[in-house]
Protein backbone atom coordinates (compact mmCIF):
# COMPACT_ATOMS: atom_id res chain seq x y z
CA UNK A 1 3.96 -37.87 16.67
CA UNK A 2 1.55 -39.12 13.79
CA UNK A 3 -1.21 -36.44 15.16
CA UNK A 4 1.69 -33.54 14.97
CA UNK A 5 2.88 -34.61 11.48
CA UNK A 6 -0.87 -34.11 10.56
CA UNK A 7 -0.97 -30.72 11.73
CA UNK A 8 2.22 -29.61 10.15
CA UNK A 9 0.60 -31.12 6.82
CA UNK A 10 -2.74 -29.39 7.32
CA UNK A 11 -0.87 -26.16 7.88
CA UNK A 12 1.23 -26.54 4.67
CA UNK A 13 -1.78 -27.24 2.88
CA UNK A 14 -3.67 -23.93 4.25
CA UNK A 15 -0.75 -22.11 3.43
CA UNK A 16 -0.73 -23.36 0.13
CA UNK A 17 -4.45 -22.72 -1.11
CA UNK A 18 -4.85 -19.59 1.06
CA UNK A 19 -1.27 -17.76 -0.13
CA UNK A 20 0.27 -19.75 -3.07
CA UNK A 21 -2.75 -20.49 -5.31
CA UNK A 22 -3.96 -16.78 -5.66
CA UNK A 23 0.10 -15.79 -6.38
CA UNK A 24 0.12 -18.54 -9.08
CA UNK A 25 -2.85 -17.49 -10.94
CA UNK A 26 -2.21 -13.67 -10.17
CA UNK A 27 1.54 -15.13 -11.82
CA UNK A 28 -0.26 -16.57 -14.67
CA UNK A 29 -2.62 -13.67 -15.72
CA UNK A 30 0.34 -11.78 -15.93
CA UNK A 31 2.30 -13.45 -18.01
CA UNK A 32 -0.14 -13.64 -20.62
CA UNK A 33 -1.13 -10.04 -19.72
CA UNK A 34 0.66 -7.37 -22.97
CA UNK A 35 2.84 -5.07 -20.21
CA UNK A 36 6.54 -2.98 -21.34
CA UNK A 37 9.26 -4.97 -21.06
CA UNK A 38 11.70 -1.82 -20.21
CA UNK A 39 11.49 1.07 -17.66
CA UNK A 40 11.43 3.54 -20.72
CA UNK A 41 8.50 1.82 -22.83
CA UNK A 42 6.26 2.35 -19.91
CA UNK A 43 3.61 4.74 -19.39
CA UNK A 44 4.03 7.19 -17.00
CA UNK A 45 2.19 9.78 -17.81
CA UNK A 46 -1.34 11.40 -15.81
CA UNK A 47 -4.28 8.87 -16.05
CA UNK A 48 -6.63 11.85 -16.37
CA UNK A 49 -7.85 10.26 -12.60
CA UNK A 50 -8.20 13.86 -10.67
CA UNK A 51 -10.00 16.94 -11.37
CA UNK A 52 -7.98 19.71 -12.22
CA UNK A 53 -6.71 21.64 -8.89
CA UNK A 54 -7.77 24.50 -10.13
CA UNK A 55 -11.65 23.85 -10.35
CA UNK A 56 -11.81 23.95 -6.83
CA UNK A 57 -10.93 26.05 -3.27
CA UNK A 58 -11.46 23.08 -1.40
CA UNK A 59 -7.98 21.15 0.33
CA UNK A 60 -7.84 17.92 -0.88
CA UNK A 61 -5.82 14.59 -0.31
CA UNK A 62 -5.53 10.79 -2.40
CA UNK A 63 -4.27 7.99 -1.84
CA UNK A 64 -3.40 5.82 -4.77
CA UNK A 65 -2.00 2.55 -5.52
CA UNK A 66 -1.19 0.97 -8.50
CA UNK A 67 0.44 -2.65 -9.45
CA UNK A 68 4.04 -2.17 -10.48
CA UNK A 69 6.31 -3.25 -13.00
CA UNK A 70 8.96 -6.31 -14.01
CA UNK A 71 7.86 -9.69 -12.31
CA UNK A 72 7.32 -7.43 -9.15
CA UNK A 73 4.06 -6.76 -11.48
CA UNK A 74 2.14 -10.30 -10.77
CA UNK A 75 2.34 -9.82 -6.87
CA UNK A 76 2.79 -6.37 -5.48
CA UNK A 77 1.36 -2.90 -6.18
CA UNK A 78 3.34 0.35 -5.39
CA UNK A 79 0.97 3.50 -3.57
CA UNK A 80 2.02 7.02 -3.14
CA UNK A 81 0.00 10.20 -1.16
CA UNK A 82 -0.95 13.43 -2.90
CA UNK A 83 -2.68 16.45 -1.66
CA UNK A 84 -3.64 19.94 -2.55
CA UNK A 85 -3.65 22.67 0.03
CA UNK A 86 -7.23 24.92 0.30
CA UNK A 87 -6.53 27.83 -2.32
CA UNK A 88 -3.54 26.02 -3.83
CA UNK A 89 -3.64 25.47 -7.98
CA UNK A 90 -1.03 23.25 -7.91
CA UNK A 91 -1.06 19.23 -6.01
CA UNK A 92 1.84 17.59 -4.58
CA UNK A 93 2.78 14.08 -4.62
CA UNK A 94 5.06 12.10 -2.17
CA UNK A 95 6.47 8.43 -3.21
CA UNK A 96 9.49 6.33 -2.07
CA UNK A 97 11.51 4.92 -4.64
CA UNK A 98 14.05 2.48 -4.88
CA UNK A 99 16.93 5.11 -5.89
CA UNK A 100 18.67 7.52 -5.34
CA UNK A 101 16.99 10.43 -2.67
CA UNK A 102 13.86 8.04 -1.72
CA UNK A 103 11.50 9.68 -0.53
CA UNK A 104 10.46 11.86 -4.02
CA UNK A 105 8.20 14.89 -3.86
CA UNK A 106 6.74 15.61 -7.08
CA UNK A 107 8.79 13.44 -9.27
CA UNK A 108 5.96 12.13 -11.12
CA UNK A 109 2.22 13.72 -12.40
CA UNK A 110 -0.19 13.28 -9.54
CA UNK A 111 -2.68 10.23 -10.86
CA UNK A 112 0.46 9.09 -13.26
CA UNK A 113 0.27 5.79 -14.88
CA UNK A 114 2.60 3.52 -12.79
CA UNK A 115 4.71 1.20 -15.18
CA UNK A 116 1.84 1.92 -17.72
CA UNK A 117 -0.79 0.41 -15.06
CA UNK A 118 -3.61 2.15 -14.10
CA UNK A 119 -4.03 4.47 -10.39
CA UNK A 120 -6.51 2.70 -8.16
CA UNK A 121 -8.07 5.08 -5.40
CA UNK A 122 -7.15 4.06 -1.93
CA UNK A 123 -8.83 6.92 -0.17
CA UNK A 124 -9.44 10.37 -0.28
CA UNK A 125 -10.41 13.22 1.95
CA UNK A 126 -11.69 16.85 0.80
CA UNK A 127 -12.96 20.36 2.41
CA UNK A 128 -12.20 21.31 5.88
CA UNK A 129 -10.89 17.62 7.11
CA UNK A 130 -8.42 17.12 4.53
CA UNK A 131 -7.12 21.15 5.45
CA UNK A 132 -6.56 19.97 8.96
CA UNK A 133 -4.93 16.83 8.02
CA UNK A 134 -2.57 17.78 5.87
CA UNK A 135 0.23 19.53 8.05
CA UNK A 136 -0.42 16.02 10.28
CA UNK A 137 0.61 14.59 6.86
CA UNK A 138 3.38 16.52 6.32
CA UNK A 139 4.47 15.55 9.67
CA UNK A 140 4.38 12.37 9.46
CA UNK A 141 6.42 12.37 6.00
CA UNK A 142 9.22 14.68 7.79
CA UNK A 143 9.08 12.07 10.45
CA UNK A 144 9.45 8.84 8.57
CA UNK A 145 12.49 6.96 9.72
CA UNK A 146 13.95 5.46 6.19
CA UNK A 147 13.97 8.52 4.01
CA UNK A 148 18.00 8.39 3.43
CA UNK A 149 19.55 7.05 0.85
CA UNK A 150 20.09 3.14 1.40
CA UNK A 151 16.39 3.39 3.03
CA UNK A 152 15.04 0.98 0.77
CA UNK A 153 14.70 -2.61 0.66
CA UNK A 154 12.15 -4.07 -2.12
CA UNK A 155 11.30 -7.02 0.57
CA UNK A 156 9.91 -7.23 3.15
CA UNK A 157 10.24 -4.03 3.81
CA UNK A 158 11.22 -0.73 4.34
CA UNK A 159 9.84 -0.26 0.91
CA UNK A 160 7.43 2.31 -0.89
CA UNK A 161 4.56 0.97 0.62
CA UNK A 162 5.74 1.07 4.04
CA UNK A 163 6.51 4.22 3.51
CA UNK A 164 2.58 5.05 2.95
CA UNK A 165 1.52 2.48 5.37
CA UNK A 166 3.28 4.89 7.51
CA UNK A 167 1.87 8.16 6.78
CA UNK A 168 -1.70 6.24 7.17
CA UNK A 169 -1.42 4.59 10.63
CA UNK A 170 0.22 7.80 11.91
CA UNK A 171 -2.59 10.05 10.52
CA UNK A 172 -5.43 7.23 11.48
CA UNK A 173 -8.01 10.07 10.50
CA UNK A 174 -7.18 9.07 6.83
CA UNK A 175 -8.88 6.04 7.81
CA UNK A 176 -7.57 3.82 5.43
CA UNK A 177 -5.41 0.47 4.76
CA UNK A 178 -3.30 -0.10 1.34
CA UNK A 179 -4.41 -3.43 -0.28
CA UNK A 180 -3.51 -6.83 0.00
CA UNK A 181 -1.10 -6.26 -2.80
CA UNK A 182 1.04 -3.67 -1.13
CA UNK A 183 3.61 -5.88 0.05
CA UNK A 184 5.63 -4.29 2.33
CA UNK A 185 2.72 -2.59 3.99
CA UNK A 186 2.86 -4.26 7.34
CA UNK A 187 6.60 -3.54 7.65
CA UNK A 188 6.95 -1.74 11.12
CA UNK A 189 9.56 0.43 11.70
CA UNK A 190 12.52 0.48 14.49
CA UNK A 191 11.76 -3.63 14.36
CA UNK A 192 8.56 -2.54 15.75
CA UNK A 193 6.69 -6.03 17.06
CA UNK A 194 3.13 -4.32 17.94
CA UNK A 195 1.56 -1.27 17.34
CA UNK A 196 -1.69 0.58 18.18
CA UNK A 197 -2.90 3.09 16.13
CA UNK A 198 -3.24 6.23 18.14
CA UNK A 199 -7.41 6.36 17.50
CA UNK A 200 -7.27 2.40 18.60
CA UNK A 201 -8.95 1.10 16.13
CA UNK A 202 -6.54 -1.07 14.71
CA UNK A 203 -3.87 -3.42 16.14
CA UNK A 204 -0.63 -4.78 14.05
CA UNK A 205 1.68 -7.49 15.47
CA UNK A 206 4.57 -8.59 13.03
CA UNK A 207 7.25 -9.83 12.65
CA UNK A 208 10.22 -7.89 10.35
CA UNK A 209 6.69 -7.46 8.18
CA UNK A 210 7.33 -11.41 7.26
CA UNK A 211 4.72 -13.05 9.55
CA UNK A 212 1.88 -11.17 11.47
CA UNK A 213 -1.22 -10.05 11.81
CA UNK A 214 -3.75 -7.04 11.38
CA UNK A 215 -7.21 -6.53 13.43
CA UNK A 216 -9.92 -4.01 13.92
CA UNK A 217 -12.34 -1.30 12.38
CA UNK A 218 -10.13 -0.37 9.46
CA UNK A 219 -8.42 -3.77 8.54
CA UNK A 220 -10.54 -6.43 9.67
CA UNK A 221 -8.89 -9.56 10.12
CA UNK A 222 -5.72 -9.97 8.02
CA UNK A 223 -2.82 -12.88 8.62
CA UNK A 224 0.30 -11.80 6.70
CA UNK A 225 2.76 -14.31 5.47
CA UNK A 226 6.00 -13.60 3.39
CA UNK A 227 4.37 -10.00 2.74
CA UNK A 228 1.20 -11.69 1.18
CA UNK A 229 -2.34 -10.64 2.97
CA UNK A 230 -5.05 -12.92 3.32
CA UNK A 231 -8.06 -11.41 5.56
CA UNK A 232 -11.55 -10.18 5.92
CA UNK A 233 -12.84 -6.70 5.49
CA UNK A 234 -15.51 -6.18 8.00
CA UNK A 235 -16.48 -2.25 7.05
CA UNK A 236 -16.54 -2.69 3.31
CA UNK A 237 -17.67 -6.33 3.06
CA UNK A 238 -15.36 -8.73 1.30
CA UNK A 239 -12.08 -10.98 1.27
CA UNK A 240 -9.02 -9.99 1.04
CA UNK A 241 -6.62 -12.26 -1.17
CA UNK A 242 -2.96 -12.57 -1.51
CA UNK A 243 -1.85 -11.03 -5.30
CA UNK A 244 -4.95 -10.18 -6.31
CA UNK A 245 -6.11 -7.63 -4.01
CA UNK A 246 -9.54 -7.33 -2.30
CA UNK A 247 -12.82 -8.92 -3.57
CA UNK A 248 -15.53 -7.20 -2.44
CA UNK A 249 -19.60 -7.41 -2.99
């Protein structure tokens, strides 16, 4: 009894410095941090991030991500897909949102601030890949099973970033994973308890997108607890750390 009351404490304690510590500071830097206080003091317009879609044929697609407003702000980061089509002047940009229609096509400037807070490239793919992976994109968006009204929980899940989580581990050529900040990420939908990318190079088990995990090429290692990610990035070199994102050398 005494030895199992010692692992439950060494698992609190894990928990604790590997989830809750990062979360507290990420919590403190915030609240010192100058941010809006209202929807409509916020800065939403483009970050200047992209080249113009005119200075180029080529097709295009990005993958952004950028930490959101309101307390939401200290913890979790909202990400949204845009792409150009080869010959096209014009880009278009898919998010979910919280209200009304969710899934929003165009409803803000492509590499727009988010809450005033700056875009942070996910991924992005250009020339004759991206022009082949787009209508697999657009697929995949026409496809996604919460884009109804009511589709849209802030936690765990389905949220905006499931949503793009989505779109990326059905079109695994994008070869990409949101950050550790992107709660709501390893949501899976239809209570989905496993799933295996169709390229197999990544494996998710969860559970409701509370408690899970995240292995292979792409992700690493990654544990997931209460939406918070905590892992190892084996292709890019770093750690991965709950709040505040990936650390990388």
């Amino acid at each position: 009894m005494g030895g199992r009351m010692k692992s439950v404490k060494r698992l609190f304690l894990v928990i604790f410095i590997v989830y809750l510590v990062p979360t507290f500071a990420s919590a403190g830097f915030w609240a010192m941090k100058e941010r809006p206080s209202r929807w409509s003091d916020a800065r939403w317009s483009s970050a200047g991030i992209l080249p113009k879609p005119e200075e180029s044929n080529d097709a295009a697609i990005y993958v952004f991500s950028a930490m959101t407003g309101g307390l939401k702000g200290a913890v979790a980061s909202h990400a949204w897909i845009v792409f150009k089509e080869k010959g096209a002047k014009t880009y278009t940009r898919y998010d979910k949102v919280g209200w009304g229609s969710p899934i929003r096509r165009n409803g803000y400037s492509p590499d727009a601030y988010w809450y005033s807070n700056t875009p942070q490239l996910v991924t992005s793919v250009t020339g004759s890949k991206a022009e082949l992976l787009i209508p697999k994109i657009e697929g995949a968006i026409a496809a996604y099973p919460y884009a109804e009204p009511g589709g849209y929980t802030i936690w765990p899940g389905p949220n905006s970033n499931t949503f793009v989580a989505y779109v990326l581990r059905t079109v695994p050529e994008l070869d990409a994973v949101l950050p550790p900040h992107a709660i709501g990420r390893d949501y899976l939908p239809a209570g989905e308890f496993i799933h295996v990318d169709d390229d197999w190079r990544d494996v998710h088990v969860t559970v409701r997108g509370l408690i899970g995990l995240s292995a292979g090429l792409r992700s690493g290692f990654e544990v997931h607890f209460l939406g918070l990610v905590a892992g190892l990035d084996f292709a890019n070199p770093g750690i991965k750390v709950p709040a505040l994102g990936r650390i990388g050398i």
